[in-house]
C-alpha atoms as a PDB file:
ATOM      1  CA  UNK A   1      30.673  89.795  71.055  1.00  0.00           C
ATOM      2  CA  UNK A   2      27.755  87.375  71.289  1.00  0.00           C
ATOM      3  CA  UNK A   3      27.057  85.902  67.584  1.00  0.00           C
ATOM      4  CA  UNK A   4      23.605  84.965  66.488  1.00  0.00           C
ATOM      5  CA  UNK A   5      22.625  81.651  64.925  1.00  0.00           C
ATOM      6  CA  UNK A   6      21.121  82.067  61.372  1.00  0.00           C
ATOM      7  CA  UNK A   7      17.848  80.958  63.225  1.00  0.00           C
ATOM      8  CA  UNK A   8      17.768  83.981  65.674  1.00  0.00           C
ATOM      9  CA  UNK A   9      18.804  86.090  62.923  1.00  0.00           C
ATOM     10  CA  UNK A  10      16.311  89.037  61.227  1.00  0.00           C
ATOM     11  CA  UNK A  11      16.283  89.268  57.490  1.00  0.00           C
ATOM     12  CA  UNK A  12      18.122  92.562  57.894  1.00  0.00           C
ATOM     13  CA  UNK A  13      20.613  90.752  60.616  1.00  0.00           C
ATOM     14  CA  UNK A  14      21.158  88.294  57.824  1.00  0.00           C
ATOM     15  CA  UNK A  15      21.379  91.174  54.908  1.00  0.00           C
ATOM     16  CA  UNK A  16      24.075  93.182  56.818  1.00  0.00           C
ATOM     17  CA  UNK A  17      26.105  89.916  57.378  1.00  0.00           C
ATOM     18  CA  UNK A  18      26.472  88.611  54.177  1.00  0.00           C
ATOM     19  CA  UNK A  19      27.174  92.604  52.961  1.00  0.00           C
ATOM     20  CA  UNK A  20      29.976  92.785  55.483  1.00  0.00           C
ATOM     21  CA  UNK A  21      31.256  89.246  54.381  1.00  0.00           C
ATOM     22  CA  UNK A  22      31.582  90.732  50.957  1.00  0.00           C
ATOM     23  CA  UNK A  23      33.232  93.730  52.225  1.00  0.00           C
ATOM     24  CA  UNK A  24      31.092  95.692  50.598  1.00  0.00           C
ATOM     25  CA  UNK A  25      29.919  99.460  52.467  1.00  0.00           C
ATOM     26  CA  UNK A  26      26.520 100.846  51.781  1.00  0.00           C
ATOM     27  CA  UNK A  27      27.317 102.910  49.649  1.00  0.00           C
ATOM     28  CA  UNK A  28      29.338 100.291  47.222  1.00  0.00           C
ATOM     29  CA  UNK A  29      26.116  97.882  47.120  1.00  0.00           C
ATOM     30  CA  UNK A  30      23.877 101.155  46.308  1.00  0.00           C
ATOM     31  CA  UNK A  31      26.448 101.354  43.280  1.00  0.00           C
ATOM     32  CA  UNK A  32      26.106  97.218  42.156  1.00  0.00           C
ATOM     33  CA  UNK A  33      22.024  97.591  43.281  1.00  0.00           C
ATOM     34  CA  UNK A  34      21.154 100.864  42.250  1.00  0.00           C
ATOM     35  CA  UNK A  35      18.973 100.798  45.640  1.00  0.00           C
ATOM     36  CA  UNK A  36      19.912 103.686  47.673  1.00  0.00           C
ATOM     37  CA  UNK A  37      22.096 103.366  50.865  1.00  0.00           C
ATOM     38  CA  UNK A  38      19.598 104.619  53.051  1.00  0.00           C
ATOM     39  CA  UNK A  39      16.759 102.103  51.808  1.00  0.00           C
ATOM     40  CA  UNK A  40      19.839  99.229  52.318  1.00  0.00           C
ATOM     41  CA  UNK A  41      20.351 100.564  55.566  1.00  0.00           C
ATOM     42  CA  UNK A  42      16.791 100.407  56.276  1.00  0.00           C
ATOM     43  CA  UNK A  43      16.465  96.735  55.239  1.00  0.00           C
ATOM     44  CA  UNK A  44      19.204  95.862  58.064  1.00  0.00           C
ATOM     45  CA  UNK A  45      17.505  97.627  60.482  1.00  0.00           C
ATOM     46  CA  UNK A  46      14.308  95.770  59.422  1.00  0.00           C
ATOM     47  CA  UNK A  47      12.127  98.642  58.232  1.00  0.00           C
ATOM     48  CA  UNK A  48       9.466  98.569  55.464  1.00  0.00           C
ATOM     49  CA  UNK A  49      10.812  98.230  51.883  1.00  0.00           C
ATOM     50  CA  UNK A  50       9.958  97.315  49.002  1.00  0.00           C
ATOM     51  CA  UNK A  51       9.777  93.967  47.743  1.00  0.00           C
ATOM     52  CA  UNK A  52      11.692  94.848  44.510  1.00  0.00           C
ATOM     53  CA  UNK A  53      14.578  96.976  46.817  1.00  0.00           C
ATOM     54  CA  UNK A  54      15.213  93.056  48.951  1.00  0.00           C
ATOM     55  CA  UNK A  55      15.249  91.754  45.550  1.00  0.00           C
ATOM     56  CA  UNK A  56      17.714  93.042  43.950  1.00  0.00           C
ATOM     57  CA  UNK A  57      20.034  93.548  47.250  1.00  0.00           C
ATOM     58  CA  UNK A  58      19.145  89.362  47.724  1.00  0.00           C
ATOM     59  CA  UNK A  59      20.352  88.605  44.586  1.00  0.00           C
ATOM     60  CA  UNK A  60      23.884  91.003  44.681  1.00  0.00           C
ATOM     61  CA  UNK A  61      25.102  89.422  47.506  1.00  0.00           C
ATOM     62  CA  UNK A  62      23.773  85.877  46.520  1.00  0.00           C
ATOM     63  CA  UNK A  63      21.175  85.111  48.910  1.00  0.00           C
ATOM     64  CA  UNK A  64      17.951  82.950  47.943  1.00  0.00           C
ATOM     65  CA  UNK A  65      14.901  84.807  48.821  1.00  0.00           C
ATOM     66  CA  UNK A  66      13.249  81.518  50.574  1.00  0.00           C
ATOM     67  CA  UNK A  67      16.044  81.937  53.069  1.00  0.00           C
ATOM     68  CA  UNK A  68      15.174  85.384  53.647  1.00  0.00           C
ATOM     69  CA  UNK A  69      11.684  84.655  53.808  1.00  0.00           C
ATOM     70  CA  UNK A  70      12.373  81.586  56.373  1.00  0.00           C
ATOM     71  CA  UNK A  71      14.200  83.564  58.388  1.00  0.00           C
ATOM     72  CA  UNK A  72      11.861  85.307  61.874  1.00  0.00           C
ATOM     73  CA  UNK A  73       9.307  82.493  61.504  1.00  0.00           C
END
């Protein structure tokens, strides 16, 4: 399996990463977030979501939002 670098990486690359670091399924960081699973699982396949949805995902798994921002530039 090829492995990106963090710079090659999509904000929803880098989302599903540090969720699967954490060992965490879908449907456990829909119970810390209170964001559904299918809106999480549309931020790692880089759809549309809302700003607040990243927000509070970001901040369960302990991700600054600049470096989610950076990231695709």
């Amino acid at each position: 399996m090829c492995r990106k670098s963090i710079e090659d990486m999509s904000a929803g690359d880098y989302l599903r990463l540090h969720r699967e670091r954490k060992n965490l399924s879908l449907r456990q960081l829909e119970k810390i977030t209170g964001v559904p699973f299918s809106t999480i699982s549309r931020m790692e396949q880089n759809n549309d979501t809302l700003f607040s949805s990243v927000v509070l995902v970001a901040n369960a798994l302990g991700i600054s939002l600049d470096t989610i921002a950076d990231l695709g530039k």
